[in-house]
Structures are given as C-alpha cells and as structure tokens.
C-alpha atoms as a PDB file:
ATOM      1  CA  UNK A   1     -61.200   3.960  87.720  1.00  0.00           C
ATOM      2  CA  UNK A   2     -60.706   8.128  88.342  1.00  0.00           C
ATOM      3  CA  UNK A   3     -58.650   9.325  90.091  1.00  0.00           C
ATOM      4  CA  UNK A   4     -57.349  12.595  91.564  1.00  0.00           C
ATOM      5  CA  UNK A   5     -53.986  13.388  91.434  1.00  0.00           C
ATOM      6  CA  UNK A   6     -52.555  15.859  93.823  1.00  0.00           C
ATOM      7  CA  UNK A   7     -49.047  13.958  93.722  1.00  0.00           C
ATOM      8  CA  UNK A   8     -46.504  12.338  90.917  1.00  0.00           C
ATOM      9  CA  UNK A   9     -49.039   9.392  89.423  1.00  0.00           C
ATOM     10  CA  UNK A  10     -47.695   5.931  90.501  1.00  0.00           C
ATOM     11  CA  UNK A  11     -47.491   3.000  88.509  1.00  0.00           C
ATOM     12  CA  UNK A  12     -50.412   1.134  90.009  1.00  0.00           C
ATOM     13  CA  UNK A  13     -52.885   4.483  89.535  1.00  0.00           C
ATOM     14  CA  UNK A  14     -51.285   4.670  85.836  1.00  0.00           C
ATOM     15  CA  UNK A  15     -52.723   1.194  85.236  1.00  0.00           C
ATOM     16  CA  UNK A  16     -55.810   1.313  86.947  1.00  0.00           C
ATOM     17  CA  UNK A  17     -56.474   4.902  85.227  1.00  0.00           C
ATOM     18  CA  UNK A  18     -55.504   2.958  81.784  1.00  0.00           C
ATOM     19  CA  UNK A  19     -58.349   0.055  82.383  1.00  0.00           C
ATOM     20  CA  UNK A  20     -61.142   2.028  80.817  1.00  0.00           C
ATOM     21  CA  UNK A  21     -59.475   2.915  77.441  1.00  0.00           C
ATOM     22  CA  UNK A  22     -55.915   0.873  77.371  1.00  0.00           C
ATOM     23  CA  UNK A  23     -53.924   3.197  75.170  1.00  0.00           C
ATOM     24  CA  UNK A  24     -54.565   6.513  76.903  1.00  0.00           C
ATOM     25  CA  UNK A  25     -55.652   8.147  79.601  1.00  0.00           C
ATOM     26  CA  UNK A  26     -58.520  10.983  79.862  1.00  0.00           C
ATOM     27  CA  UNK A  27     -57.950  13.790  81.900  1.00  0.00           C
ATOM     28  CA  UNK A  28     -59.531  16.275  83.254  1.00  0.00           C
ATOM     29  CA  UNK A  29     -57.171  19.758  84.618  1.00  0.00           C
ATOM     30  CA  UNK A  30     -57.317  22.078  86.935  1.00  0.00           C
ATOM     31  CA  UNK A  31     -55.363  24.837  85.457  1.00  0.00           C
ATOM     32  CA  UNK A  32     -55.715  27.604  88.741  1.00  0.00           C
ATOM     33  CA  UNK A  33     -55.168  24.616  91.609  1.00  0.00           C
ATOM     34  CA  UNK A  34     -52.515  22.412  89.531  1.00  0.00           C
ATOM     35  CA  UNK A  35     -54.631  19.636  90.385  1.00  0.00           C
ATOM     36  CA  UNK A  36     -56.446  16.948  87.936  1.00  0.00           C
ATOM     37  CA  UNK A  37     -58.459  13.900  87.468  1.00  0.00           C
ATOM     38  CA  UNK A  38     -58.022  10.748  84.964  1.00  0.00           C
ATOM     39  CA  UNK A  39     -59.406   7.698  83.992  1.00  0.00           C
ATOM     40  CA  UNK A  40     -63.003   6.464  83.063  1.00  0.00           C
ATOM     41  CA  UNK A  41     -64.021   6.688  79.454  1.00  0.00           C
ATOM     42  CA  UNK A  42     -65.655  10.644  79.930  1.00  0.00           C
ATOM     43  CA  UNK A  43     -63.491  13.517  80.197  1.00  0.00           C
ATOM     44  CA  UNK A  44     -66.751  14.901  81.870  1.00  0.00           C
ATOM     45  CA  UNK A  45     -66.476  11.927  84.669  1.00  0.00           C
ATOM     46  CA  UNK A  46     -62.882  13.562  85.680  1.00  0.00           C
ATOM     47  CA  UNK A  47     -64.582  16.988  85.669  1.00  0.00           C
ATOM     48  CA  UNK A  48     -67.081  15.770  87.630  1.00  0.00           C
ATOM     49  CA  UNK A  49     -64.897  14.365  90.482  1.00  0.00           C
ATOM     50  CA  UNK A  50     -62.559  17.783  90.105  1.00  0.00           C
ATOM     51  CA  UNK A  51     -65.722  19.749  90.832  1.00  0.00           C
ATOM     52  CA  UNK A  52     -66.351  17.595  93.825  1.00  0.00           C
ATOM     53  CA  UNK A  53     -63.072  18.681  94.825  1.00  0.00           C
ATOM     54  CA  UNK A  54     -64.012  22.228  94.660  1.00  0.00           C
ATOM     55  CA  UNK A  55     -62.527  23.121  91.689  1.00  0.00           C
ATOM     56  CA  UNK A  56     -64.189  25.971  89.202  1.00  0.00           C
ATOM     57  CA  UNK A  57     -65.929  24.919  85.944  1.00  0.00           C
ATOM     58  CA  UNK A  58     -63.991  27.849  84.554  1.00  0.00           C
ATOM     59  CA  UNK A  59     -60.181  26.667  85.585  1.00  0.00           C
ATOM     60  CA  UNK A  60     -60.744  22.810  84.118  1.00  0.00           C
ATOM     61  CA  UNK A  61     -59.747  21.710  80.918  1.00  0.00           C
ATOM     62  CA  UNK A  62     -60.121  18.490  79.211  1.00  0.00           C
ATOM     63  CA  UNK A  63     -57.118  16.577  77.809  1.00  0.00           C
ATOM     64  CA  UNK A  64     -55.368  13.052  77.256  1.00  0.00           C
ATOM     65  CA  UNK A  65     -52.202  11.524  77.852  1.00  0.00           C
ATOM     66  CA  UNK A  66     -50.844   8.619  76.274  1.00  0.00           C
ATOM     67  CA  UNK A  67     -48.224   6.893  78.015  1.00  0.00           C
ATOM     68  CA  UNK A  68     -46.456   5.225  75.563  1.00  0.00           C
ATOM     69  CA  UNK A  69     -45.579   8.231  73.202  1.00  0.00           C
ATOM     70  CA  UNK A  70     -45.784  10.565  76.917  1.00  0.00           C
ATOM     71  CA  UNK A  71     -47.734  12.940  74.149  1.00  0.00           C
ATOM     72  CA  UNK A  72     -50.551  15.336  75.862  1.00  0.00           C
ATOM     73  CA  UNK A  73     -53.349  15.607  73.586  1.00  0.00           C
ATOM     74  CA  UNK A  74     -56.521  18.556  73.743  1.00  0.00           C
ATOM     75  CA  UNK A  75     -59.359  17.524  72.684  1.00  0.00           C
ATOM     76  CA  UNK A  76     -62.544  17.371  74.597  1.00  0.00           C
ATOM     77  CA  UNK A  77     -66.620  18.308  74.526  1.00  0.00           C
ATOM     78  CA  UNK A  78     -65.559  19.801  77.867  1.00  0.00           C
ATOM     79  CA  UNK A  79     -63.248  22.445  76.435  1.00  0.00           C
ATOM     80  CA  UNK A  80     -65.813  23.792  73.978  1.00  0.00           C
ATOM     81  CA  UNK A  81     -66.255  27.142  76.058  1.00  0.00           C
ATOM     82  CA  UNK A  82     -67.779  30.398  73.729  1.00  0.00           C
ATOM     83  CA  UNK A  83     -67.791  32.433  76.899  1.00  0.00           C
ATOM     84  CA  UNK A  84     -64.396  31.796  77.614  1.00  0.00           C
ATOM     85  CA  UNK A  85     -63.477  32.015  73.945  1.00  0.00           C
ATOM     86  CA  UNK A  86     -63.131  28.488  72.904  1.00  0.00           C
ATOM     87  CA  UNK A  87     -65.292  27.556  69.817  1.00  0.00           C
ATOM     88  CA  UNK A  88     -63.617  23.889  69.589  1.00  0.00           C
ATOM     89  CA  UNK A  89     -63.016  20.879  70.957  1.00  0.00           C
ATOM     90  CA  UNK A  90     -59.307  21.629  71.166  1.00  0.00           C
ATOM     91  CA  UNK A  91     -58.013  24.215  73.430  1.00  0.00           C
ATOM     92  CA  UNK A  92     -57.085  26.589  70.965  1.00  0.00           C
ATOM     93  CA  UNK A  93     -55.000  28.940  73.827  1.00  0.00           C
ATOM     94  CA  UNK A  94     -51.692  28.400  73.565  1.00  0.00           C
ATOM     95  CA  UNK A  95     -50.456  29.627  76.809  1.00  0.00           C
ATOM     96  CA  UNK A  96     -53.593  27.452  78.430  1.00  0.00           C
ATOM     97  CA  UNK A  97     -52.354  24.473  76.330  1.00  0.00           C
ATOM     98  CA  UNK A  98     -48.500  24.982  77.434  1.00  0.00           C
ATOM     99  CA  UNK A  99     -49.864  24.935  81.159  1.00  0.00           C
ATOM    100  CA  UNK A 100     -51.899  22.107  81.048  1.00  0.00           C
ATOM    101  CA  UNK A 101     -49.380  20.224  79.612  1.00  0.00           C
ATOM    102  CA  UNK A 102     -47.070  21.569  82.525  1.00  0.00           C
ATOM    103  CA  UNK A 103     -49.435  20.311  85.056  1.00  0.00           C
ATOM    104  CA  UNK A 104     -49.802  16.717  83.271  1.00  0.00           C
ATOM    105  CA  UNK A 105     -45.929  15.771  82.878  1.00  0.00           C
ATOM    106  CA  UNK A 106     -45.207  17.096  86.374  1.00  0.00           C
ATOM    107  CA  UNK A 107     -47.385  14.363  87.226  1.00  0.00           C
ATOM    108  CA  UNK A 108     -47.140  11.650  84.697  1.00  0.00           C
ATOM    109  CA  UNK A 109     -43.107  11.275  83.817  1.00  0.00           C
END
C-alpha cells in the first residue's frame, strides 16, 4: 500500500507501507514541498502518486528507508536525471542527499 505522508508516519501506515517488501520501505521525495510517498514495490509507483499530488518531476527523488537500522538509502531508476546532473542511480548531490534524508526522519523516527 502507498501512501502520502504530509504528517509524522504512524505505526499502522509503517506496516502497511512495509507489506510490499518487509525489510524496507521505498520512497519517493518531494524535496521543494517536504512532502513524500512510500510503499509498493516501485519507487516510480510513489512518484506516481506524488505527481498526482502536484508535485514536479524535477523536485522528487527516489530513496529507501529501513526501519530497523532507521538508515536512508539512495538508490533508484528514478534518480537517474542527466539534465539535472545525475548520471546514477544514487543521488550523487550531497546537499540533495542531506535534505532528503531531512525530510524522511522528520517523518519516520
């Protein structure tokens, strides 16, 4: 199940967000509106509902969180952006990285 998370993640959304994968949940963030997405098995199913949302293609990121280690990963076919300077699957920005992982443990701890 995906959901979007304007407000601290409860433990009922953590669980239902953990279903698809069990040991970690994808995410999808929107860096400009603090905003993001998670569960489902596709970062690009998170994007998908963040766009919905009216979020820009430009300001979302793809990353993971795992819950038992509360470690924020970056890795996702949704970050590989060559017109915004991002050759790989991991956000290579480390000022973009530091902020998405702002916006995830403001809502996940």
């Amino acid at each position: 199940m995906i959901h979007l998370i304007e407000k601290k993640v409860t433990d009922q959304e953590s669980a239902e967000m953990l279903e698809a994968l069990e040991v970690y949940i994808k995410l999808a963030v929107d860096v400009e509106r603090r905003i993001l997405a998670g569960g489902g098995s596709l970062h690009a199913d998170c994007e998908a509902v963040l766009l919905e949302n009216g979020s820009r293609q430009m300001d979302v990121w793809g990353a993971d969180w795992f819950p038992n280690s509360e470690e924020v990963t970056f890795e996702s076919l949704i970050n590989i952006r060559p017109s915004q300077g991002n050759l790989s699957l991991e956000v290579q920005n480390t000022v973009l990285r530091t902020k998405i992982e702002d916006i995830v443990r403001a809502y996940f701890q």
